[in-house]
Each structure stands twice: as C-alpha cells, then as structure tokens.
Protein backbone atom coordinates (compact mmCIF):
# COMPACT_ATOMS: atom_id res chain seq x y z
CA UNK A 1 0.00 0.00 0.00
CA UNK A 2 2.99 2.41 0.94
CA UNK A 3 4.72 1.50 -2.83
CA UNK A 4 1.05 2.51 -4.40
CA UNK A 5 0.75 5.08 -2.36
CA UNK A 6 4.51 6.79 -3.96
CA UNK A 7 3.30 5.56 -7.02
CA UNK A 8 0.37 7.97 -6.86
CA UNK A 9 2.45 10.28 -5.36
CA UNK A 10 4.80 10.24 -8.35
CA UNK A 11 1.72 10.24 -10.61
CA UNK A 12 0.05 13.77 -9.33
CA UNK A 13 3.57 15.18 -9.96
CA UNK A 14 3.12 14.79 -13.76
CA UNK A 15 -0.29 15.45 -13.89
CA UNK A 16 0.60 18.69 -12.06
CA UNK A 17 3.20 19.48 -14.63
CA UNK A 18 0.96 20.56 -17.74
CA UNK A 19 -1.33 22.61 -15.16
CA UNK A 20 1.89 24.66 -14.01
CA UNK A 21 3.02 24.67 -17.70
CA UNK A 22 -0.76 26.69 -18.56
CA UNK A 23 -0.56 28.93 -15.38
CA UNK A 24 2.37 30.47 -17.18
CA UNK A 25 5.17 29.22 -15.08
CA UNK A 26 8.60 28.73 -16.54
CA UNK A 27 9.93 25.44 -18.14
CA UNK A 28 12.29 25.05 -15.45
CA UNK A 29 9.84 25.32 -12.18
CA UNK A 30 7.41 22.75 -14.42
CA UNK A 31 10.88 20.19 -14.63
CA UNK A 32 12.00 21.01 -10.77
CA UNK A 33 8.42 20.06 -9.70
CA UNK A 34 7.80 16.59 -11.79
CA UNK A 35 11.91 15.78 -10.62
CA UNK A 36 10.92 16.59 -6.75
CA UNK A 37 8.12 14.70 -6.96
CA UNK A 38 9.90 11.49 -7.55
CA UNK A 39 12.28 12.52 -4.96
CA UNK A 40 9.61 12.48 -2.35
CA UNK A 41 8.35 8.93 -3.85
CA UNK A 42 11.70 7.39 -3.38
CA UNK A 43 11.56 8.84 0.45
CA UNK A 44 8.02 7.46 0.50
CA UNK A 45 9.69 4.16 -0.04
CA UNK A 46 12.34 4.38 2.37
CA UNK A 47 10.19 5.08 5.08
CA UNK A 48 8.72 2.11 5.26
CA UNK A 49 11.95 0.62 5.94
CA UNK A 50 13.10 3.10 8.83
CA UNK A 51 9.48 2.72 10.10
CA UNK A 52 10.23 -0.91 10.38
CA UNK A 53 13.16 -0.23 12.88
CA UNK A 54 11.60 2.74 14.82
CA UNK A 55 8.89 0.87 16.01
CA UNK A 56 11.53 -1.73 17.45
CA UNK A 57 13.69 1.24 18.85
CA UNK A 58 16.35 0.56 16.58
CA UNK A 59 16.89 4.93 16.15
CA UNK A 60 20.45 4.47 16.07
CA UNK A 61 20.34 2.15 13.04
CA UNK A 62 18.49 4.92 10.78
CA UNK A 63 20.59 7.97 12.72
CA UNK A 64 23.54 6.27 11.24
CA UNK A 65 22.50 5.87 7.49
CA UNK A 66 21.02 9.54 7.61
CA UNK A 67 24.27 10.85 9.26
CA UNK A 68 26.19 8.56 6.28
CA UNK A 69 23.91 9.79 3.14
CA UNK A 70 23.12 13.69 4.06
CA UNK A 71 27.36 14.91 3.90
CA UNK A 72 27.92 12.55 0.82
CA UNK A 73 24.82 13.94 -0.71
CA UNK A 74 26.56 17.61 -1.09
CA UNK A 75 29.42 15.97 -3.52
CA UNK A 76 27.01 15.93 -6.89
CA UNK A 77 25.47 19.30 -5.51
CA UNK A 78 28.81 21.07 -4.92
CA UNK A 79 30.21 19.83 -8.16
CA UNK A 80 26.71 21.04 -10.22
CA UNK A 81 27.09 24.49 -8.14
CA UNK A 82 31.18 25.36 -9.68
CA UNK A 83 30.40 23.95 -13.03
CA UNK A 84 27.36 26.59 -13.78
CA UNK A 85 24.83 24.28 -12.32
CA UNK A 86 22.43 26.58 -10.73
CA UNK A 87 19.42 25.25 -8.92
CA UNK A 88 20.31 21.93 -10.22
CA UNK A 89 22.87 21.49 -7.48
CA UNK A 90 20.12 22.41 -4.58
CA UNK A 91 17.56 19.70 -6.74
CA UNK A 92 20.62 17.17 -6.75
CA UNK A 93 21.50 17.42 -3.53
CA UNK A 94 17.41 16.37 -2.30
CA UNK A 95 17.39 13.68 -5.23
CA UNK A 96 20.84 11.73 -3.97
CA UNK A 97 20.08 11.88 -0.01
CA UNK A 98 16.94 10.15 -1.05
CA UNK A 99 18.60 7.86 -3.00
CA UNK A 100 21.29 6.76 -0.72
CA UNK A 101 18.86 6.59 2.48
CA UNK A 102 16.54 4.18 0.41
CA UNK A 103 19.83 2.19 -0.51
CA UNK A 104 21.07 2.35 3.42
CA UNK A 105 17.66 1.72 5.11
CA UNK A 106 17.18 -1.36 2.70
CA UNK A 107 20.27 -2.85 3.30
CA UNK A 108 20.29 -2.07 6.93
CA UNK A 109 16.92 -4.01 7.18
CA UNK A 110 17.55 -6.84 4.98
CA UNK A 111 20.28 -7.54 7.43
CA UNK A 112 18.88 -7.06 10.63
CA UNK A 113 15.37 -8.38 9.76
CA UNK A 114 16.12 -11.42 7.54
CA UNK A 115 13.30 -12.77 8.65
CA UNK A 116 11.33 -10.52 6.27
CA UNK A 117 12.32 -12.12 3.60
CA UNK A 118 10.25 -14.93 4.29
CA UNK A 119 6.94 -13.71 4.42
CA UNK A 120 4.45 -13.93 1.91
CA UNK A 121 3.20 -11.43 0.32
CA UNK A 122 -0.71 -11.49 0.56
CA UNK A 123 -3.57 -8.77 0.55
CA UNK A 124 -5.65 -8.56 3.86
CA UNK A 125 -8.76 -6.85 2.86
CA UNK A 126 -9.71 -6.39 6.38
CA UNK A 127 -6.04 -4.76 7.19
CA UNK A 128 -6.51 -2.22 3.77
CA UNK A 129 -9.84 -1.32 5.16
CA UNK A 130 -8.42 0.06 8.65
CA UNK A 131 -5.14 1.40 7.27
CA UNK A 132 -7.09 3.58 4.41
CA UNK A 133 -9.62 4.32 7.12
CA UNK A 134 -6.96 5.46 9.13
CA UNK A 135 -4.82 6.91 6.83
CA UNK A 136 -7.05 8.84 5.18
CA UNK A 137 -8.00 11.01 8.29
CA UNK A 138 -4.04 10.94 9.05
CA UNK A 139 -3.52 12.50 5.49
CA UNK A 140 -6.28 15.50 5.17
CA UNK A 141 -4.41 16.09 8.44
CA UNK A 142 -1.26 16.12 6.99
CA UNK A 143 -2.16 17.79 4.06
CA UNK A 144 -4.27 20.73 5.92
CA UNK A 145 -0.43 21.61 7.56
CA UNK A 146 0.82 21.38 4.52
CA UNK A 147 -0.97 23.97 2.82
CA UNK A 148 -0.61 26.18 5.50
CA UNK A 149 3.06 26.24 5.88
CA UNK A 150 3.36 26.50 1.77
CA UNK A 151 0.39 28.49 1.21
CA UNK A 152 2.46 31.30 2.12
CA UNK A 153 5.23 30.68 -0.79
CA UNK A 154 2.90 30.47 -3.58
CA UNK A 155 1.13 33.63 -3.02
CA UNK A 156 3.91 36.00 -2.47
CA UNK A 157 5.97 34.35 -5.27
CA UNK A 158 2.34 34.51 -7.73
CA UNK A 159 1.90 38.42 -6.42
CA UNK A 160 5.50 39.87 -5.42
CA UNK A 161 7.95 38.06 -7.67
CA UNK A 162 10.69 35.59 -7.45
CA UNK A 163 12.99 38.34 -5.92
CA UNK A 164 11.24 39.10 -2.61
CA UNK A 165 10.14 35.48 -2.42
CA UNK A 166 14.00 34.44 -2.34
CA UNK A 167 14.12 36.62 0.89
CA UNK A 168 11.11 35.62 2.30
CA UNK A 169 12.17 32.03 2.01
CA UNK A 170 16.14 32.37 3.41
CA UNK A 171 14.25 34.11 6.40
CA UNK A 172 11.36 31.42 6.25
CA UNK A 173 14.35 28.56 6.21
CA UNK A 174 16.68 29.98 8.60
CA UNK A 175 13.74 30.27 10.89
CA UNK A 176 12.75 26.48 11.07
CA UNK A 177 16.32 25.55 12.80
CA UNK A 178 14.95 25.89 16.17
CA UNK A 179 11.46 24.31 15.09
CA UNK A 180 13.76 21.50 12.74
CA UNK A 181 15.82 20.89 15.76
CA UNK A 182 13.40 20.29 18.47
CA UNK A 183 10.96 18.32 16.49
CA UNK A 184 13.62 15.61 15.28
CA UNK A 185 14.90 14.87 18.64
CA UNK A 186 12.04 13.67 20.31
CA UNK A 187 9.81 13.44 17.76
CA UNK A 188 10.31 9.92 16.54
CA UNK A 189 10.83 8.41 19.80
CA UNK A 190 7.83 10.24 21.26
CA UNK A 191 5.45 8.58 18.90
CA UNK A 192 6.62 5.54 19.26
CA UNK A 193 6.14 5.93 23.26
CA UNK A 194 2.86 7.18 22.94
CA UNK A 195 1.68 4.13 20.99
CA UNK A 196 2.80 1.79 23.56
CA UNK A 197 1.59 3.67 26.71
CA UNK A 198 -1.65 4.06 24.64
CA UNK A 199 -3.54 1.84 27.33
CA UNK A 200 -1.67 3.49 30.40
CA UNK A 201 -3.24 7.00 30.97
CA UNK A 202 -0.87 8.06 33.67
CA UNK A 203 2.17 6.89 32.06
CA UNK A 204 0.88 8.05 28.69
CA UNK A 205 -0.19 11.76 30.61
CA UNK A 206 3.69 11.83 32.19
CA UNK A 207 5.28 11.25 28.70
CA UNK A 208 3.39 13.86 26.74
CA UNK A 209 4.29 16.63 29.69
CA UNK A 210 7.56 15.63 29.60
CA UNK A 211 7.75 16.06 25.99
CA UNK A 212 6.35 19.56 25.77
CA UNK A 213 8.36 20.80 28.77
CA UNK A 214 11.52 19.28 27.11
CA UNK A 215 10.05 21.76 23.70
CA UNK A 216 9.70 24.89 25.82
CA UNK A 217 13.00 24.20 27.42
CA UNK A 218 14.77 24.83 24.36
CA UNK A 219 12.56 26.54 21.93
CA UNK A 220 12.00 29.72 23.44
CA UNK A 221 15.82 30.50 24.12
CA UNK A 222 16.76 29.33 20.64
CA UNK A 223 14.45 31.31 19.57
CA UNK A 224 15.57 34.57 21.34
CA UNK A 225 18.75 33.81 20.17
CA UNK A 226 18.19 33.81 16.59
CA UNK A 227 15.86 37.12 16.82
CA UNK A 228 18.45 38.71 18.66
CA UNK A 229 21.08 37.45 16.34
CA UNK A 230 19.13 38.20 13.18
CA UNK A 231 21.15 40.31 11.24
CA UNK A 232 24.59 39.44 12.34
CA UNK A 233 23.66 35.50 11.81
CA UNK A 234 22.35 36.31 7.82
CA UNK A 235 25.79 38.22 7.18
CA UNK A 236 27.44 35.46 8.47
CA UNK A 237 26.07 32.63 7.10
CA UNK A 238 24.98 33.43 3.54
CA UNK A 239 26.42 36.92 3.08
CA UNK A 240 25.59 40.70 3.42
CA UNK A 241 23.63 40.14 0.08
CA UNK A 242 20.59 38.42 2.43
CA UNK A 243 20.81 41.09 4.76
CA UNK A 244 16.96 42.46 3.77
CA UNK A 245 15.93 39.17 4.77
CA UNK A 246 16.63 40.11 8.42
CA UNK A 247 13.19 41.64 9.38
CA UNK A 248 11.43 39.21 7.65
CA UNK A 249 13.20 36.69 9.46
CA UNK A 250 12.65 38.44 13.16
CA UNK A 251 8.63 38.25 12.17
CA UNK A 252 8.66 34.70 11.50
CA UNK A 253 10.80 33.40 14.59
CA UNK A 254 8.28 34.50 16.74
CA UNK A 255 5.84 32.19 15.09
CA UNK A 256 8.10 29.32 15.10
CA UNK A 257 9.12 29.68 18.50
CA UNK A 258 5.33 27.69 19.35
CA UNK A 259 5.25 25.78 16.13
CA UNK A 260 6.94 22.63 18.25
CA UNK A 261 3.70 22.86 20.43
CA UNK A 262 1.24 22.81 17.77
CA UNK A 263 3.09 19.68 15.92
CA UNK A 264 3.48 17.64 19.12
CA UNK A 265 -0.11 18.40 19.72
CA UNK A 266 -1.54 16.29 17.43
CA UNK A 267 1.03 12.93 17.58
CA UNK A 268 -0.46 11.75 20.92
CA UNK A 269 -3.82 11.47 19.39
CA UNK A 270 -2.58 9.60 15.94
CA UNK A 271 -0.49 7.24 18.73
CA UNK A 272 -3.92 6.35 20.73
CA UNK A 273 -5.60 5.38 17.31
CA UNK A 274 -7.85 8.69 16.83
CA UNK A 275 -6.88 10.75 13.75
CA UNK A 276 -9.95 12.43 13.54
CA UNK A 277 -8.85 14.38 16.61
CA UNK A 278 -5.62 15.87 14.85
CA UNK A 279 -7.79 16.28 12.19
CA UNK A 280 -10.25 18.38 14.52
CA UNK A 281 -7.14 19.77 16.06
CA UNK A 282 -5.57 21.27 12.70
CA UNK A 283 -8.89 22.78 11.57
CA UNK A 284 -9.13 24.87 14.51
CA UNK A 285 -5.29 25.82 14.20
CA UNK A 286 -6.23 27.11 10.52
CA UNK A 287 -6.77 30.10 11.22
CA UNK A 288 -4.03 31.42 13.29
C-alpha cells in the first residue's frame, strides 16, 4: 500500500506538470516540480523501511544511514554548483540523499530483519480497510499543515515576484532551525512511546508533559537567540547580500518559536488510534 501510495504520489507530480506549464510558469519550475516529486516517492519508499526499525527502537540504526547519506549527498550538488549548475545542485543534492537513504535503510533491514524475507506477500482486505480508514484522516491532516506552511510561498511568489520570495524564504528557512531541531529529537521516539503507553493514561499523561516541557526548554531560548542574532547570523552565514531578509526573518521566529507545540499536539492522538482528533485539532489551528 505504501509503494502505491509513492506511485500515486509520483503520478500527481506529472499530472501537475501541464497545469503549471498553462498557469504560465517557466519550463524550469514545471521540470523542478515533476523531478521533486519522484524525490519524495523514493523517500516514500524508504520510510517504510526506517518505520520498520523505529517501532523496534532501533533509532540508532536509521541515525547512522542519515548521518552517512546527508554529507555525501553535497558531492554531486557542490560539483553542479562550480560547473554553472544553478538550482540543479540544490535539486541534486534532495534527489541523492533520497537515494542513498533508500539504498542504506534497505540494506540495513535486509540484514537485521532477515526474517522478512520470508513472508508472503498477501492482501488482507480487512487490514486495507483500517489502514485507508486510518490513513485517510491521518492525510487531510497532513495535508491541511501542509498547505498552510506552503500556502504562504505560492502567493507571495504569484503576487510579489521571485525576488522578494528568495528573501522571504532564506528568512522562512533559517527560521525552522529551532522548530527542525526540536521536532527531530524527540519526535520519533515520542510517537513511538505514545503508541505503547496508549492503554496506560498516567504513564501516557507523564510522557506527553515531559515532551512539551523538554520543547519549551529549548525553543523559546533558541528562539531569542536567533531574533536577537538576526542580522549578524544572515551576514554570516549566507552573506551581506541576504541582509533584507533580516526583518522578515525576526517576524517569522516568533511564530516558530510555538510551532513545536502545535506539531506535538496532534502525535499523541494519531499514537492512541484517533486521527480524527488531529484532524479536529488542525482545523481549529487554521486560522491562526
């Protein structure tokens, strides 16, 4: 179901294409778009192996093929960027980490899981019923965030132009380190805590506190840093060229200071077997 599911995912991407192509939108986006979307297919893919050793602890396993594949992913990007490349270096750079982490998370499970091997493949209708049930809740869920942390991009790059979307999104980017940070350490183990304490209120109440007070612990000074910092940490980092981006990015910190809070919010209820609560939970985000 995952494999069908990049399939389609792969699928809307060209279907997309001809619709960007009529809207007017240059050759080049219409490419980037159809060659991202396979991108996120093949990462599609490789989640179902690192989902296979989260949900028997094994973090360290997938830790060490992400910390293997993300530096040696640079080499075709760095190489495209001195020889004229362009965006093609940023777009290489996504398509080889997903290649290499599906290589690394298939051979680190075919080793550690031989046993998988052995199974037979077979349809349970019953099992498709409650996963697209499920799923489908999971994914207007997912796809309700998703518009409204992209929403943003498409308007002010339809109505104010590439240029002052390029500064909107180095501020937008440089902003999501504290929110990037904080949400991939205890993100994956969190869920996978929640799900087993699902029938254990108390221990189940203890780990979701705990989780949120380890968020505000470091979000809020990370946060202050890097609004503090603005200017000085643009100049430094990408140049004095970005510097306009600096208010911009002094806005948006402040919004991404709580961001943690509203995407832990929803995992405990997703962990418990009740989607339709993050659902419920997301719609009355919206509008903030």
């Amino acid at each position: 179901m995952e494999g069908a599911a990049a399939l389609a995912e792969l699928l809307l991407s060209l279907l997309a294409a001809p619709v960007l192509a009529a809207r007017g939108y240059a050759h080049t986006v219409v490419m980037l778009s159809v060659v991202l979307g396979g991108a996120a297919a093949i990462e599609s893919l490789s989640g179902i192996g690192s989902t296979l050793l989260d949900r028997e602890f094994l973090f360290s396993q997938t830790s060490l093929v992400q910390s293997v594949a993300f530096p040696l992913s640079y080499a075709p990007a760095f190489w495209l960027a001195e020889h004229g490349g362009g965006v093609s270096s940023l777009v290489a750079q996504t398509v080889t980490l997903d290649l290499l982490a599906l290589a690394g998370i298939a051979w680190t499970v075919r080793r550690i899981m031989p046993h998988l091997r052995t199974l037979r493949w077979r349809l349970s209708r019953m099992l498709a019923r409650r996963f697209l049930r499920f799923g489908l809740v999971v994914g207007l869920a997912v796809l309700a965030t998703l518009l409204l942390g992209q929403l943003d991009n498409f308007l002010i790059g339809t109505l104010l132009g590439v240029g002052v979307l390029g500064f909107y999104d180095r501020a937008y980017r440089t902003a999501q380190w504290p929110a990037l940070l904080l949400n991939s350490v205890p993100a994956r183990t969190a869920f996978y805590t929640y799900t087993r304490l699902q029938d254990d209120a108390v221990r189940l109440q203890k780990s979701v506190t705990m989780v949120l007070w380890l968020v505000s612990t470091l979000a809020l000074p990370a946060a202050l840093g890097v609004f503090i910092a603005a200017p000085h940490l643009l100049a430094l980092m990408y140049g004095p060229a970005w510097l306009p981006s600096a208010p911009l990015l002094c806005i948006l910190i402040l919004g991404f200071a709580l961001r943690p809070f509203w995407n832990k919010g929803g995992a405990p209820f997703i962990a418990i077997g009740k989607p339709r609560l993050t659902a419920t939970y997301t719609g009355c985000r919206w509008p903030c």
